[in-house]
PDB file of N, CA and C in Angstrom:
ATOM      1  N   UNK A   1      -3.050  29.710 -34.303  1.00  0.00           N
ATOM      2  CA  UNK A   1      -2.168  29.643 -35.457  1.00  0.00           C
ATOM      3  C   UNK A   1      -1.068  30.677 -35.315  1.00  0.00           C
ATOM      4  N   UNK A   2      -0.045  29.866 -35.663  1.00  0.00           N
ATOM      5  CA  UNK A   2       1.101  30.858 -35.725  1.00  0.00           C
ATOM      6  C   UNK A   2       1.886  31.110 -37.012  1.00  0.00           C
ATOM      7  N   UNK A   3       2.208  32.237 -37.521  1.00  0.00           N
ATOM      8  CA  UNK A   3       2.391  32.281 -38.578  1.00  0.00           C
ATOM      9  C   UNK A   3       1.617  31.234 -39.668  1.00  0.00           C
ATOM     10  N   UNK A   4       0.499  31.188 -39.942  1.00  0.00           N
ATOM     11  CA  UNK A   4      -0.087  30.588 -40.450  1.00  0.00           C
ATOM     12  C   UNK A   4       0.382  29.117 -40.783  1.00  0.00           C
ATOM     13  N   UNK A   5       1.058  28.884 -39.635  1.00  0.00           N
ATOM     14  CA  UNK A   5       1.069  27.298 -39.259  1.00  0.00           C
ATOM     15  C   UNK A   5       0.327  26.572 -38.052  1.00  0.00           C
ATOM     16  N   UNK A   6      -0.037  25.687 -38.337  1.00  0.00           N
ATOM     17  CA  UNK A   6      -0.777  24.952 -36.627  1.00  0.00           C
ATOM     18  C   UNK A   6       0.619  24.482 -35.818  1.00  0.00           C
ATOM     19  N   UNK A   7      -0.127  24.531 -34.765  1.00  0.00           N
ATOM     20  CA  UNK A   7       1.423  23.814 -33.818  1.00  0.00           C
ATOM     21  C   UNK A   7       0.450  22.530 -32.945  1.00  0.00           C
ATOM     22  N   UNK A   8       1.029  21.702 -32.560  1.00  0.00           N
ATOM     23  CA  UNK A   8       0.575  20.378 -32.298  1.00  0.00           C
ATOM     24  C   UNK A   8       1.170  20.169 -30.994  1.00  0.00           C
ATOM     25  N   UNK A   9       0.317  20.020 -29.975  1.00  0.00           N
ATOM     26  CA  UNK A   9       1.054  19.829 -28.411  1.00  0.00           C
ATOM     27  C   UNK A   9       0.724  18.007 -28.521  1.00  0.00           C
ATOM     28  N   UNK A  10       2.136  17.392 -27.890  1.00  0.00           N
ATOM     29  CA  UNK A  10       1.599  15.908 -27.550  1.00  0.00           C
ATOM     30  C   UNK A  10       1.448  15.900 -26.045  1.00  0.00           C
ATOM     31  N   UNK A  11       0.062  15.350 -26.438  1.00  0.00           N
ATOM     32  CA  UNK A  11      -0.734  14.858 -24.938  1.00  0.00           C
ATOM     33  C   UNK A  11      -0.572  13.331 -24.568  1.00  0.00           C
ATOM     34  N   UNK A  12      -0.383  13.132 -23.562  1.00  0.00           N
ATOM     35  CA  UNK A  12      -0.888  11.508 -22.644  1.00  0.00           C
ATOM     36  C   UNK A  12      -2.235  11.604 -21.780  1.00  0.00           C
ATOM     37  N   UNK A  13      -2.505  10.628 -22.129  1.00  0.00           N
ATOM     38  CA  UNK A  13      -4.408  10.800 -21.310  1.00  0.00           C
ATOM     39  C   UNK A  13      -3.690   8.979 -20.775  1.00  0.00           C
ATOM     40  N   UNK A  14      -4.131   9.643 -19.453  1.00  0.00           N
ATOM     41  CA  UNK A  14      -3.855   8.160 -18.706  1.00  0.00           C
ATOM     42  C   UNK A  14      -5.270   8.171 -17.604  1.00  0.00           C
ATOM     43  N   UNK A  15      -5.527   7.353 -17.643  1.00  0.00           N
ATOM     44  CA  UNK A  15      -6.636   6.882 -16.979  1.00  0.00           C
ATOM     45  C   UNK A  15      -6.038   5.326 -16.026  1.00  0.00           C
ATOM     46  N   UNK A  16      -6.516   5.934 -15.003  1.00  0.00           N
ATOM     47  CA  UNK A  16      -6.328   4.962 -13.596  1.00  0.00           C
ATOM     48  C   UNK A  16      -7.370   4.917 -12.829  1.00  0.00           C
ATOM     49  N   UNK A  17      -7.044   3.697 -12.090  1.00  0.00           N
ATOM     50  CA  UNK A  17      -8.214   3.144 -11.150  1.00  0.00           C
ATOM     51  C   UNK A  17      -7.926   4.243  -9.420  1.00  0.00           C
ATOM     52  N   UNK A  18      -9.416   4.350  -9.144  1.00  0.00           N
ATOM     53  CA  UNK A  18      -8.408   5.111  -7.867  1.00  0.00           C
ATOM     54  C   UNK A  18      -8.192   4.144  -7.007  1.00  0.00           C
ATOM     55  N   UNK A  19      -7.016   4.156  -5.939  1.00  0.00           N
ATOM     56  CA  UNK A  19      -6.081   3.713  -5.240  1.00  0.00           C
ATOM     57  C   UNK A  19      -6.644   3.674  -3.821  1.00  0.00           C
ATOM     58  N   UNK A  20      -6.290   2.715  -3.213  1.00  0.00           N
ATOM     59  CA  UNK A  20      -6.740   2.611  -1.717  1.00  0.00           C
ATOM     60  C   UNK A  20      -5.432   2.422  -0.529  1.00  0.00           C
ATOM     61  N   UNK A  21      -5.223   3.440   0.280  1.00  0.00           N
ATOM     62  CA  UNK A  21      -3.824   3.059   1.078  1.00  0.00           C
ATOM     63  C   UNK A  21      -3.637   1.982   2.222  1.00  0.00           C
ATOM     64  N   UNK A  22      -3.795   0.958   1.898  1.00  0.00           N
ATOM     65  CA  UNK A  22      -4.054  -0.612   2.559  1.00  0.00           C
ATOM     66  C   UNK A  22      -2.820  -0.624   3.828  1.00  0.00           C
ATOM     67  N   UNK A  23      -1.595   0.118   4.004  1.00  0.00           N
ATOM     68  CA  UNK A  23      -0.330  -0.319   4.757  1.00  0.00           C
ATOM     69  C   UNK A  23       0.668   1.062   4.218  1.00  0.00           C
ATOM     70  N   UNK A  24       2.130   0.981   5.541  1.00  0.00           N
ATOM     71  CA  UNK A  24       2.545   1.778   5.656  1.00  0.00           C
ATOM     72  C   UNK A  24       3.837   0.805   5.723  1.00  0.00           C
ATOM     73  N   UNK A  25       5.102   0.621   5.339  1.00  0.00           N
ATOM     74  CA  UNK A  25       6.488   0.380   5.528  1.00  0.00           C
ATOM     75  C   UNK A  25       7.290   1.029   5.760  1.00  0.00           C
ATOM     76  N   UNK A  26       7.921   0.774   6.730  1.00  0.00           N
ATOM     77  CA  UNK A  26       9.330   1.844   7.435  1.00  0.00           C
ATOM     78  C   UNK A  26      10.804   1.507   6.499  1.00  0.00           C
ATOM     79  N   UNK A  27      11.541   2.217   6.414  1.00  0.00           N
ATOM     80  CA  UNK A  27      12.659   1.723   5.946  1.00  0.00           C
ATOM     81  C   UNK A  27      13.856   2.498   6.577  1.00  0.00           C
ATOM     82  N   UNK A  28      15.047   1.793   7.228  1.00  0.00           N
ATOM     83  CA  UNK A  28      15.735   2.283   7.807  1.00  0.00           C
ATOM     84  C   UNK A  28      17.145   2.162   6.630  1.00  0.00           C
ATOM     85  N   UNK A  29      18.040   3.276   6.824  1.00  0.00           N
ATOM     86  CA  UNK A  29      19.148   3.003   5.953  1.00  0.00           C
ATOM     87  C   UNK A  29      20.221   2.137   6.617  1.00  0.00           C
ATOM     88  N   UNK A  30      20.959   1.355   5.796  1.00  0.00           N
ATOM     89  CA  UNK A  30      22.359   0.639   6.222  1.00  0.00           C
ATOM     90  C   UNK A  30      22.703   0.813   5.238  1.00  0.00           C
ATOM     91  N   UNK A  31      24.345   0.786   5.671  1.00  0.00           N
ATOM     92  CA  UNK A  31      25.302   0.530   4.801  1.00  0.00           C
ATOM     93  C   UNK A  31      25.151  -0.067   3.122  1.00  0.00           C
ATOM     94  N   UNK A  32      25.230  -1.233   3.724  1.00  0.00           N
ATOM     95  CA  UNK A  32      24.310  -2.246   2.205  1.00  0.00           C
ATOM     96  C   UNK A  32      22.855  -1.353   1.662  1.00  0.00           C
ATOM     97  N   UNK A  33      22.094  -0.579   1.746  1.00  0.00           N
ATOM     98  CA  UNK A  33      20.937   0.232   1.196  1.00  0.00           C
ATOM     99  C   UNK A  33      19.921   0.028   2.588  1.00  0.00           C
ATOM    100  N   UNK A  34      18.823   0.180   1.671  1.00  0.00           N
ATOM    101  CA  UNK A  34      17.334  -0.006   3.047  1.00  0.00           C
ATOM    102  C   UNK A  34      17.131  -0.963   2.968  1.00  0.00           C
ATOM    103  N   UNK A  35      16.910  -1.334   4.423  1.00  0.00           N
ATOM    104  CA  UNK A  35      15.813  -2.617   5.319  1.00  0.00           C
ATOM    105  C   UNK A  35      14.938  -1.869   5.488  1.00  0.00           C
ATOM    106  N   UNK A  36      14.093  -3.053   5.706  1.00  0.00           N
ATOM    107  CA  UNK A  36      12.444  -3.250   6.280  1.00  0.00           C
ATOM    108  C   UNK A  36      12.434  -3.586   7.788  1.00  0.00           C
ATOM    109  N   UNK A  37      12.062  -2.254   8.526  1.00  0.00           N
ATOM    110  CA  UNK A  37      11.728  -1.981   9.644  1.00  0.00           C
ATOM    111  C   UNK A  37      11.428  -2.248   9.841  1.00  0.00           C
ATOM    112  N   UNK A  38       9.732  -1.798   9.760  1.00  0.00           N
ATOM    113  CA  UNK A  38       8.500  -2.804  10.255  1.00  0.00           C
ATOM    114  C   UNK A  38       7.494  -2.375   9.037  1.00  0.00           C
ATOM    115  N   UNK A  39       6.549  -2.745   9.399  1.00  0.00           N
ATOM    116  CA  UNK A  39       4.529  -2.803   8.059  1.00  0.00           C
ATOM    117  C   UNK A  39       3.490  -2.835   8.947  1.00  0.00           C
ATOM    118  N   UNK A  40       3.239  -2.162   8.807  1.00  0.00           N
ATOM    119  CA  UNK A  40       1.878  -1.869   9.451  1.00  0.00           C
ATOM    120  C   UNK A  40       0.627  -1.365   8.608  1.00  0.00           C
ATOM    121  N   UNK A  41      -0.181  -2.619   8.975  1.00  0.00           N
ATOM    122  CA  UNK A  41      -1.692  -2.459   7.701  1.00  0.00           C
ATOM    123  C   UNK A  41      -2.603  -2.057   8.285  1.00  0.00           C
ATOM    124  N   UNK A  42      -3.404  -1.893   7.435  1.00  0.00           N
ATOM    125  CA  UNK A  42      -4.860  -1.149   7.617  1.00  0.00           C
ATOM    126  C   UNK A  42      -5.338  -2.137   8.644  1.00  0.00           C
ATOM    127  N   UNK A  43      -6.742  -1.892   9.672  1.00  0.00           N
ATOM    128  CA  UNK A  43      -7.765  -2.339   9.932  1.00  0.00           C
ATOM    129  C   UNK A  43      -8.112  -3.475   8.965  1.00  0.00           C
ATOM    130  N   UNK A  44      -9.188  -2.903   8.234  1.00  0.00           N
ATOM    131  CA  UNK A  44     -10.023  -3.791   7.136  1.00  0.00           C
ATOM    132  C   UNK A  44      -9.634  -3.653   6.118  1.00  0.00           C
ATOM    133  N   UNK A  45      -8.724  -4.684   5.623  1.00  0.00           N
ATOM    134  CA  UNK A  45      -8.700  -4.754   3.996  1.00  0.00           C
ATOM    135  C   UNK A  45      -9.126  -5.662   3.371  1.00  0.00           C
ATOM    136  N   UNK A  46      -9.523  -5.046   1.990  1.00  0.00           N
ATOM    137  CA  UNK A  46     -10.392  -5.593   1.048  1.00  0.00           C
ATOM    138  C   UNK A  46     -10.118  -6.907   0.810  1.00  0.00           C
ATOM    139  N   UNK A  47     -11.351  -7.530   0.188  1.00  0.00           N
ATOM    140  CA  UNK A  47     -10.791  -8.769  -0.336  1.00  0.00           C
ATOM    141  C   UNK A  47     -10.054  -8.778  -1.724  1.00  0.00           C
ATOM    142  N   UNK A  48     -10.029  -7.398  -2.765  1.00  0.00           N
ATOM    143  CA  UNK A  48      -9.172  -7.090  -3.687  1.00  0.00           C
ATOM    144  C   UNK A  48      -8.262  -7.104  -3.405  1.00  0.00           C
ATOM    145  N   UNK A  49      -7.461  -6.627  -2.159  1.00  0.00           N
ATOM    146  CA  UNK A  49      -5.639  -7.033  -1.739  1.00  0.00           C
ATOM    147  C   UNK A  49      -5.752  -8.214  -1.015  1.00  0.00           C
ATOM    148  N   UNK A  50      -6.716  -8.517  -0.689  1.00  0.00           N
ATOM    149  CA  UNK A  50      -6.262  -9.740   0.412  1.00  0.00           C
ATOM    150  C   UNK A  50      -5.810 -11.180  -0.743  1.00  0.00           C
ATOM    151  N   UNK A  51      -7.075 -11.500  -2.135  1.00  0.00           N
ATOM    152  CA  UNK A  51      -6.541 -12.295  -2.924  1.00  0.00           C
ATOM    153  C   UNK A  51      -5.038 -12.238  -3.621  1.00  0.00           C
ATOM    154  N   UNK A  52      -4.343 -11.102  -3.331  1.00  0.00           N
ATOM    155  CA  UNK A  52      -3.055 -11.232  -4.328  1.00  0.00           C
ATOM    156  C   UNK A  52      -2.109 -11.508  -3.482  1.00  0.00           C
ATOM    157  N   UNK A  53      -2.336 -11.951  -2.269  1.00  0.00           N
ATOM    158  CA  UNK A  53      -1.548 -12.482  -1.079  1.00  0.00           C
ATOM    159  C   UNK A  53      -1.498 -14.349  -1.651  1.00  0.00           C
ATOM    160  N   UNK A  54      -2.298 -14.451  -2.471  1.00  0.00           N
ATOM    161  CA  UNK A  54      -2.249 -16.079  -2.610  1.00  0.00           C
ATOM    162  C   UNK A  54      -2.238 -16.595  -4.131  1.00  0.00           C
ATOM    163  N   UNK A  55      -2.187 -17.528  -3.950  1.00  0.00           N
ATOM    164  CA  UNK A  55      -1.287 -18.045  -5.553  1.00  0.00           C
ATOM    165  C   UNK A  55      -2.987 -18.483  -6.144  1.00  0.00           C
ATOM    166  N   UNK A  56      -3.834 -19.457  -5.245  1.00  0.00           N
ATOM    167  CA  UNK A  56      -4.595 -19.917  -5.755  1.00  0.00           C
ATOM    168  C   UNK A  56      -5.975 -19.545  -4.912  1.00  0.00           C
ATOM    169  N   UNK A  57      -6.561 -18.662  -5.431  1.00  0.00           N
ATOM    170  CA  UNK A  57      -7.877 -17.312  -4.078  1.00  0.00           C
ATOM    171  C   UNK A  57      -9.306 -18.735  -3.893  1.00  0.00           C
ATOM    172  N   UNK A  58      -9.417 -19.454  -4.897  1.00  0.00           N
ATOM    173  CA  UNK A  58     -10.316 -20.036  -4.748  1.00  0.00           C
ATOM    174  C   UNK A  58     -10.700 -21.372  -4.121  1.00  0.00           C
ATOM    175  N   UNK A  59      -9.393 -21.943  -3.734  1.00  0.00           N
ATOM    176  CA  UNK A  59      -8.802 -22.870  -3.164  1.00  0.00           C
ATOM    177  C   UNK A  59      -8.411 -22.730  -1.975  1.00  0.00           C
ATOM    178  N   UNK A  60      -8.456 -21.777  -1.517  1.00  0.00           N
ATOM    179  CA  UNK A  60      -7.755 -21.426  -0.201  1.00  0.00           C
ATOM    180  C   UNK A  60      -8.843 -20.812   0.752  1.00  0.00           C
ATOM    181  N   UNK A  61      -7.942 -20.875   2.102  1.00  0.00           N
ATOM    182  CA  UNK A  61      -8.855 -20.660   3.461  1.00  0.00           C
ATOM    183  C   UNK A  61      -9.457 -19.513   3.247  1.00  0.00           C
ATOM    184  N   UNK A  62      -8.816 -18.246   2.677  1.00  0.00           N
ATOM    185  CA  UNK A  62      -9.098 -17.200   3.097  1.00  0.00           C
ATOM    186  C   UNK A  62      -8.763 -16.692   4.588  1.00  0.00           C
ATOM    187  N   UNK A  63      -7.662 -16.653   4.968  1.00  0.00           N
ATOM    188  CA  UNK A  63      -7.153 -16.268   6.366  1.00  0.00           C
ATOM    189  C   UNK A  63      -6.243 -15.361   6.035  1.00  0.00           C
ATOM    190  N   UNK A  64      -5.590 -14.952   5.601  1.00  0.00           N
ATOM    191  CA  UNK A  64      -5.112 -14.077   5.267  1.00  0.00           C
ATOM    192  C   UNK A  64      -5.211 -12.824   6.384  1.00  0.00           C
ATOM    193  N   UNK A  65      -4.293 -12.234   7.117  1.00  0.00           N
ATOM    194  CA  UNK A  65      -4.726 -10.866   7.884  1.00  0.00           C
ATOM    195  C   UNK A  65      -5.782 -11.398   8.906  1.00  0.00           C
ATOM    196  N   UNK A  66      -5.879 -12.603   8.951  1.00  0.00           N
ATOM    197  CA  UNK A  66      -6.899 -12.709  10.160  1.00  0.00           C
ATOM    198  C   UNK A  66      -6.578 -12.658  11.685  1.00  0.00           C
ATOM    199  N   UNK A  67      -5.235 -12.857  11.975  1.00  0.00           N
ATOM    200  CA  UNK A  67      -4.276 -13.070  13.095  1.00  0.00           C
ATOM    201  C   UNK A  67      -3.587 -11.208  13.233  1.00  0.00           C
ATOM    202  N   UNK A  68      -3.854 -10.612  12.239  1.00  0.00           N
ATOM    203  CA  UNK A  68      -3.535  -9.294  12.260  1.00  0.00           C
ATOM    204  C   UNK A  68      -4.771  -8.646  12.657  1.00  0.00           C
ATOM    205  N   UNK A  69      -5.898  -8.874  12.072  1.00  0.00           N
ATOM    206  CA  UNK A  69      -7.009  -7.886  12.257  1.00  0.00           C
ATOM    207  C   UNK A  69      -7.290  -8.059  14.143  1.00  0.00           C
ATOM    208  N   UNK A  70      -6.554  -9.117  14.491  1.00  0.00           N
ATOM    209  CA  UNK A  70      -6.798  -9.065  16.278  1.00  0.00           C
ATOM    210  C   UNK A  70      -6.336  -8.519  16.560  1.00  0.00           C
ATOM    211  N   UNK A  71      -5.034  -7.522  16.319  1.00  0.00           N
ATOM    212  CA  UNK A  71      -4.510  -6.678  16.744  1.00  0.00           C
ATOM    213  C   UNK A  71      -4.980  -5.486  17.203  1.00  0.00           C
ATOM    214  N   UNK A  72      -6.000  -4.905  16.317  1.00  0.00           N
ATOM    215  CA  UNK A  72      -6.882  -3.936  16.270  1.00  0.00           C
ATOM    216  C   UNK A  72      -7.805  -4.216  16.868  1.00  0.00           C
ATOM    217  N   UNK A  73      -8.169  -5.263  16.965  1.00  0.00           N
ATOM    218  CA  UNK A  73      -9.548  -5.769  18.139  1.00  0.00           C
ATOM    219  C   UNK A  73      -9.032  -5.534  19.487  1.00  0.00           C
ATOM    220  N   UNK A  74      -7.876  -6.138  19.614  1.00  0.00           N
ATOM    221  CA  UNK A  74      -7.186  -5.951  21.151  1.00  0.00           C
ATOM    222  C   UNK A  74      -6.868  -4.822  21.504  1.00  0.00           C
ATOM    223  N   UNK A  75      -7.019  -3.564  20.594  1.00  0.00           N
ATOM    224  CA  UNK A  75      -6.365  -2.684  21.602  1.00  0.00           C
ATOM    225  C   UNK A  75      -5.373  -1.684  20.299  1.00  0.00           C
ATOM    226  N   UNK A  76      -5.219  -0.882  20.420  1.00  0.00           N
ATOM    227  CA  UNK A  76      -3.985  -0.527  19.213  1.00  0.00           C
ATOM    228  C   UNK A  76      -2.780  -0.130  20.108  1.00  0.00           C
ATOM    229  N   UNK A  77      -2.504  -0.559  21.208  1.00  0.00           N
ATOM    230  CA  UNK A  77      -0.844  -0.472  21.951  1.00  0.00           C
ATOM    231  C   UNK A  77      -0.249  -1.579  20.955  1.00  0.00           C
ATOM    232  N   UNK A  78      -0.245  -2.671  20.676  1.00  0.00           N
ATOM    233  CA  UNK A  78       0.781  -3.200  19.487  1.00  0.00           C
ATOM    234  C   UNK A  78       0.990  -2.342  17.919  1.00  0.00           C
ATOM    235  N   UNK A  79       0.050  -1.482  17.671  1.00  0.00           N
ATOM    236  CA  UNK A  79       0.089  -1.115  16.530  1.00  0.00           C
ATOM    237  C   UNK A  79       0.702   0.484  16.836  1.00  0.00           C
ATOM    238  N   UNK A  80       0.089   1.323  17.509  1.00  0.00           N
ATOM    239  CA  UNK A  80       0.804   2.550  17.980  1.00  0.00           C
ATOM    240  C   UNK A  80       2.240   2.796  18.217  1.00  0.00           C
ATOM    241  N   UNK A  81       2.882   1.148  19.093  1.00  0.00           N
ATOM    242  CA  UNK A  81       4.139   0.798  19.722  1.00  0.00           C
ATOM    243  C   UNK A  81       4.906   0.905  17.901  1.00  0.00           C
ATOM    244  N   UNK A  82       4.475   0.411  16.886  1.00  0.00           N
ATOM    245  CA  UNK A  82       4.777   0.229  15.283  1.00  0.00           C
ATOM    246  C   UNK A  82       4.995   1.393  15.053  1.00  0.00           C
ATOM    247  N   UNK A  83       3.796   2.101  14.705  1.00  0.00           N
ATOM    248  CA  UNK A  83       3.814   3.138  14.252  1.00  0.00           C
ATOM    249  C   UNK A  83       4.740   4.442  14.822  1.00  0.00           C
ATOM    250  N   UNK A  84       4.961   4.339  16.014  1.00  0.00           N
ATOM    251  CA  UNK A  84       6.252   4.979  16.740  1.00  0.00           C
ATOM    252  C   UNK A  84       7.618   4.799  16.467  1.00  0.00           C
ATOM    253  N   UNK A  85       7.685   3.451  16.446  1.00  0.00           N
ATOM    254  CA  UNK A  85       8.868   2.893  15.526  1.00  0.00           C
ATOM    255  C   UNK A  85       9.001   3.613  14.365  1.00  0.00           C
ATOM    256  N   UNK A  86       7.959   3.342  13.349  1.00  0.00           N
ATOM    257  CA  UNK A  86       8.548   3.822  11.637  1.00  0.00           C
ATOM    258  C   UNK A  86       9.428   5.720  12.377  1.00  0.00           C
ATOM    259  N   UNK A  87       7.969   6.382  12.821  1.00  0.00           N
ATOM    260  CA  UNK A  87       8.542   7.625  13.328  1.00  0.00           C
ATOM    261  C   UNK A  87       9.940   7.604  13.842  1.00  0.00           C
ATOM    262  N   UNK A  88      10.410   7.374  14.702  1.00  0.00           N
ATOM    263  CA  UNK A  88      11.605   7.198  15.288  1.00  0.00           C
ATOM    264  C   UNK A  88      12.685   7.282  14.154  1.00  0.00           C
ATOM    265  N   UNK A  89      12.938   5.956  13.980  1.00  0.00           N
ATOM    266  CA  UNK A  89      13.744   5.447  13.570  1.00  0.00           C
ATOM    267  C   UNK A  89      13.628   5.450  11.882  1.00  0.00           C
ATOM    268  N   UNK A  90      12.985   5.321  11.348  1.00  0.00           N
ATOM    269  CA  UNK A  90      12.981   5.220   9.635  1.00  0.00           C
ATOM    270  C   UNK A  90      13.608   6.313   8.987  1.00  0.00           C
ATOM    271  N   UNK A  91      14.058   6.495   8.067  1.00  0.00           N
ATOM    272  CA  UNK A  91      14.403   7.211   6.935  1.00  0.00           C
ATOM    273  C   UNK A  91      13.744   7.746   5.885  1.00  0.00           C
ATOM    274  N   UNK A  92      12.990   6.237   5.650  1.00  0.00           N
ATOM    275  CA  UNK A  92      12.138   6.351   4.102  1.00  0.00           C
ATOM    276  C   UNK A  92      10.955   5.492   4.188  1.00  0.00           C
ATOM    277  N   UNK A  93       9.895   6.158   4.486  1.00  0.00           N
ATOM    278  CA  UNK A  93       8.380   5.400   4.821  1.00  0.00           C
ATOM    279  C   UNK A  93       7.860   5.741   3.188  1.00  0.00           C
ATOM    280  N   UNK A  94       7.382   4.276   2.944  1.00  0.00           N
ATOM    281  CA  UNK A  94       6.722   4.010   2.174  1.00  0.00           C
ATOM    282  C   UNK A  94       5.063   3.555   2.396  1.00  0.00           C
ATOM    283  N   UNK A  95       4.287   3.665   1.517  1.00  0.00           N
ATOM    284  CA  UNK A  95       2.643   3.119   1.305  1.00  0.00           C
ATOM    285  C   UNK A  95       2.364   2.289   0.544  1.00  0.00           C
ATOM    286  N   UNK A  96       1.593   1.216   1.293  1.00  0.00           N
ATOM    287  CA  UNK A  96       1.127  -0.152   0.321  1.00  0.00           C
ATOM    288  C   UNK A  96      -0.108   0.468  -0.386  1.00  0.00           C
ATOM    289  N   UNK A  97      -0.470   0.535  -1.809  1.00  0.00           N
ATOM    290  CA  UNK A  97      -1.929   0.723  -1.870  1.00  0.00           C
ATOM    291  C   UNK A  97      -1.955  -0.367  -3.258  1.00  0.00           C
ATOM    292  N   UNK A  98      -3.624  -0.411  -3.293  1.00  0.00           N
ATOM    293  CA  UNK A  98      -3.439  -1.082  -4.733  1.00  0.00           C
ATOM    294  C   UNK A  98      -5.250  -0.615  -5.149  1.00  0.00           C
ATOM    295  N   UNK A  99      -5.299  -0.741  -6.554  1.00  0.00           N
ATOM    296  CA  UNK A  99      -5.958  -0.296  -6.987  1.00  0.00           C
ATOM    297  C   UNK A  99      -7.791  -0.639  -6.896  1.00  0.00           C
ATOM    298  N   UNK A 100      -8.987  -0.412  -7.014  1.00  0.00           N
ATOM    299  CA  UNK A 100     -10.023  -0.919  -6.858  1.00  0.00           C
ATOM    300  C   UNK A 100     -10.990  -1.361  -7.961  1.00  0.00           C
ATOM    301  N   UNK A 101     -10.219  -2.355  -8.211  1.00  0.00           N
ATOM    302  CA  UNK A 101     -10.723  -3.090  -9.826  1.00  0.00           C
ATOM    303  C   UNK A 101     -12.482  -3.482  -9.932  1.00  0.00           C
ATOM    304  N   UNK A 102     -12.789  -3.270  -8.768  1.00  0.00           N
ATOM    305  CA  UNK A 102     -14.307  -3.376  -8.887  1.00  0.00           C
ATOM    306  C   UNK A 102     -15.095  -1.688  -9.437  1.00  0.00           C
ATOM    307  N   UNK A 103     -14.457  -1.368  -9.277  1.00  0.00           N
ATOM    308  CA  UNK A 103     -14.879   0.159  -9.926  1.00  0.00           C
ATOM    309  C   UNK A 103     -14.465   0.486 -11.393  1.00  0.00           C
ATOM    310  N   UNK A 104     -14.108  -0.649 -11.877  1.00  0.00           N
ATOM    311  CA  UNK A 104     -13.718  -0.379 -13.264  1.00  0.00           C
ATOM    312  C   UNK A 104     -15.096  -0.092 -14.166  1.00  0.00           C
TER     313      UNK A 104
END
C-alpha cells in the first residue's frame, strides 16, 4: 500500500502448448524483399504436422515427407549440401515449429 491506496499491476497469463522445431527456411534478400532459398525438415515428423499438410487427413495416403525421409536414410550429403546453403548465402533463417496438441 501506498499512501493508503492499493495499486493494481495488469497481468497476462498466457498459457501455450510447448512447440516442436519440425524445419529450418533460408531466406535470401532481393530487391523486391525475401525469397525462399531452400527448407530443410526434420528427420521424423509427427503425424501432428504431417496432417496440416492436407486438406482432408482421413482420406488420404498419408505420404506426406515420405520421399523426404529417404533423404536421411541415404546419407545426409543432400541435406548437409542444404544446410550449407542457408549458411552461406541467407540473410534471414527462419524455424518451422508447431505446437503438440496431444499434450493438451
Amino acid at each position: 500500500k501506498m499512501h493508503k491506496k492499493e495499486t493494481v499491476e495488469a497481468v497476462t497469463v498466457l498459457e501455450a502448448l510447448p512447440l516442436v522445431i519440425c524445419g529450418v527456411t533460408g531466406y535470401v534478400e532481393t530487391p523486391r524483399g525475401l525469397r525462399t532459398l531452400t527448407t530443410v525438415f526434420a528427420q521424423h515428423l509427427s503425424e501432428e504436422i504431417r496432417r496440416r499438410f492436407y486438406k482432408n487427413w482421413y482420406k488420404s495416403k498419408k505420404k506426406a515427407f515420405t520421399k523426404y525421409a529417404k533423404k536421411w536414410e541415404d546419407g545426409h550429403k543432400e541435406i548437409d549440401i542444404e544446410l550449407n546453403r542457408i549458411k552461406k548465402y541467407c540473410s534471414v533463417v527462419r524455424v518451422i515449429a508447431h505446437t503438440q496438441i496431444k499434450k493438451l
